[in-house]
C-alpha atoms as a PDB file:
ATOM      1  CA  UNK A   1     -15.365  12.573  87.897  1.00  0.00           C
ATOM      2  CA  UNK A   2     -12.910  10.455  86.011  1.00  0.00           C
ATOM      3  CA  UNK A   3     -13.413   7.277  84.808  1.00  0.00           C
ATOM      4  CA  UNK A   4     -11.340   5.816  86.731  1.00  0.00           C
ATOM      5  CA  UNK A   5     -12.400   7.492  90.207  1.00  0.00           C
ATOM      6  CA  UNK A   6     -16.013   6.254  89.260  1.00  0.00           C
ATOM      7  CA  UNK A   7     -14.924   2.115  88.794  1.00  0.00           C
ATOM      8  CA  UNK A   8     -12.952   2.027  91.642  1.00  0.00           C
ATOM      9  CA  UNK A   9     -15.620   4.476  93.916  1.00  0.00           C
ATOM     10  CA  UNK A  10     -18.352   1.973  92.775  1.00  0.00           C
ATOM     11  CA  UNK A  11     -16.242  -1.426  93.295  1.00  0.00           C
ATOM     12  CA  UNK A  12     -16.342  -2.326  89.548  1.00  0.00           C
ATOM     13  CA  UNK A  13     -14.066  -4.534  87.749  1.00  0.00           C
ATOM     14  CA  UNK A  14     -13.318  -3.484  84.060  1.00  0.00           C
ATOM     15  CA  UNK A  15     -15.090  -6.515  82.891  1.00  0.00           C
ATOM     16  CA  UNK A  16     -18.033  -6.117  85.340  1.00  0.00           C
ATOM     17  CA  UNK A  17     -18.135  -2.431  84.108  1.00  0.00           C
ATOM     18  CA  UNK A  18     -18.143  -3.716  80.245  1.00  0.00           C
ATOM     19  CA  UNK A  19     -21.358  -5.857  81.428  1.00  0.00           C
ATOM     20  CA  UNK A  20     -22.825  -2.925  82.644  1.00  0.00           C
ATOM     21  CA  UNK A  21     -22.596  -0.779  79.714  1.00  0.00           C
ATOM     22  CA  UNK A  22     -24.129  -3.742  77.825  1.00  0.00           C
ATOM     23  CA  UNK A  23     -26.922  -3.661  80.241  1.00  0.00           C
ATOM     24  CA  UNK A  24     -27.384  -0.376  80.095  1.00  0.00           C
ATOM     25  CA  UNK A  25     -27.190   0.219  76.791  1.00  0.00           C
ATOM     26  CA  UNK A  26     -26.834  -2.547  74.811  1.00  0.00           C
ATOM     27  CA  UNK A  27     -23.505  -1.693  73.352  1.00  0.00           C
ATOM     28  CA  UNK A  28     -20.037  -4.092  74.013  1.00  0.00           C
ATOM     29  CA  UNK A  29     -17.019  -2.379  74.611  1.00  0.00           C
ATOM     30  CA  UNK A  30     -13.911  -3.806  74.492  1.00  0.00           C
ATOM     31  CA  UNK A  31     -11.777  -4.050  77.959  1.00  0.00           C
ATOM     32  CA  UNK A  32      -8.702  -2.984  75.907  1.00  0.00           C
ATOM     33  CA  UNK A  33     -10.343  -0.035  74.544  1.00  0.00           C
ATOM     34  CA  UNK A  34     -11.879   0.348  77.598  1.00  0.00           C
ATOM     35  CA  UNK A  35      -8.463   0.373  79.508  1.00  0.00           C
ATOM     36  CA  UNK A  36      -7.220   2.859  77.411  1.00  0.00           C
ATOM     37  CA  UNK A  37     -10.054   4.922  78.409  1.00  0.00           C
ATOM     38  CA  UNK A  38      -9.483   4.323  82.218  1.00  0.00           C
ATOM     39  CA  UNK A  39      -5.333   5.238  81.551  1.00  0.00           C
ATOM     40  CA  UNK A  40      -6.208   8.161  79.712  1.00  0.00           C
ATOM     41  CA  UNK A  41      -4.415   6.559  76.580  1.00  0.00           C
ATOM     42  CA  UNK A  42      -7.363   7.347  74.668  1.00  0.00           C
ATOM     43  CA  UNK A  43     -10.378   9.690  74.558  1.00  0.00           C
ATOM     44  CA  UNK A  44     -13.521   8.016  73.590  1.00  0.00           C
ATOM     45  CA  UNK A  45     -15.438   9.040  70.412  1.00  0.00           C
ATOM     46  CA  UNK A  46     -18.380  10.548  70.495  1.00  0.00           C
ATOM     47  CA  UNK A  47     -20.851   7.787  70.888  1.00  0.00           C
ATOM     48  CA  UNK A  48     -18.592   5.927  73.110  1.00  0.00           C
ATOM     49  CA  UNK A  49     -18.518   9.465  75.770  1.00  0.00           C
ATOM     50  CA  UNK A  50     -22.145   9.167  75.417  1.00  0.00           C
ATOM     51  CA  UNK A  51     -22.501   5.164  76.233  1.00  0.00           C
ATOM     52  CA  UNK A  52     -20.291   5.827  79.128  1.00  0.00           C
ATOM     53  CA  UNK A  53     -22.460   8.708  80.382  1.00  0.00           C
ATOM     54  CA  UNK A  54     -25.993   7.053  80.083  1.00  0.00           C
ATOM     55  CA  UNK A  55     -23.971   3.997  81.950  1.00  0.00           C
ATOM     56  CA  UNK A  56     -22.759   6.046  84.750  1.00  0.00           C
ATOM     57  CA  UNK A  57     -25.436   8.185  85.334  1.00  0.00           C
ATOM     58  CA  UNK A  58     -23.977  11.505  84.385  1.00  0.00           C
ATOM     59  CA  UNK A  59     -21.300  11.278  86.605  1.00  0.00           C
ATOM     60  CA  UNK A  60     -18.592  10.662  84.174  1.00  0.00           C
ATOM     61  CA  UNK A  61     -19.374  13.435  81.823  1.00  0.00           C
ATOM     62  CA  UNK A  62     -17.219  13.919  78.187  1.00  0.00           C
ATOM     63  CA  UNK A  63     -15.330  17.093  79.470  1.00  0.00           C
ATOM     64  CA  UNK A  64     -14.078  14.558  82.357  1.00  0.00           C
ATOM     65  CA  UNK A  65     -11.890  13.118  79.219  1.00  0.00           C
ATOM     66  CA  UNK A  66     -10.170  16.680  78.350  1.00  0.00           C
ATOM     67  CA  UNK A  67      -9.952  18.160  81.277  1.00  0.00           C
ATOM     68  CA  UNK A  68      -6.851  17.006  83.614  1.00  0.00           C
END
């Protein structure tokens, strides 16, 4: 599932997504990197794919980033 798909599917704002990733994992992500992320501007880095896939429960998974 795309990022994207998954905010909207589960109601989230991008800020009240940021707060969950800081919940989750204790790591703050920008909402303009995380923007980027949700436009697939940008591909997250390794660390970041694997904060966002902790966060959403392995339904946003890193090949959801390369493949269109």
């Amino acid at each position: 599932m795309k990022l994207n798909e998954y905010i909207k599917r589960n109601n989230y704002t991008q800020a009240a997504f940021i707060v969950e990733i800081e919940r989750e994992t204790g790591h703050k992500l920008p909402q303009g990197t995380l923007a980027k992320y949700i436009l697939s501007q940008r591909i997250p880095r390794k660390k970041e794919l694997n904060i966002i896939y902790k966060t959403t429960k392995g339904l946003v998974t890193p090949n959801d980033f390369y493949l269109e």
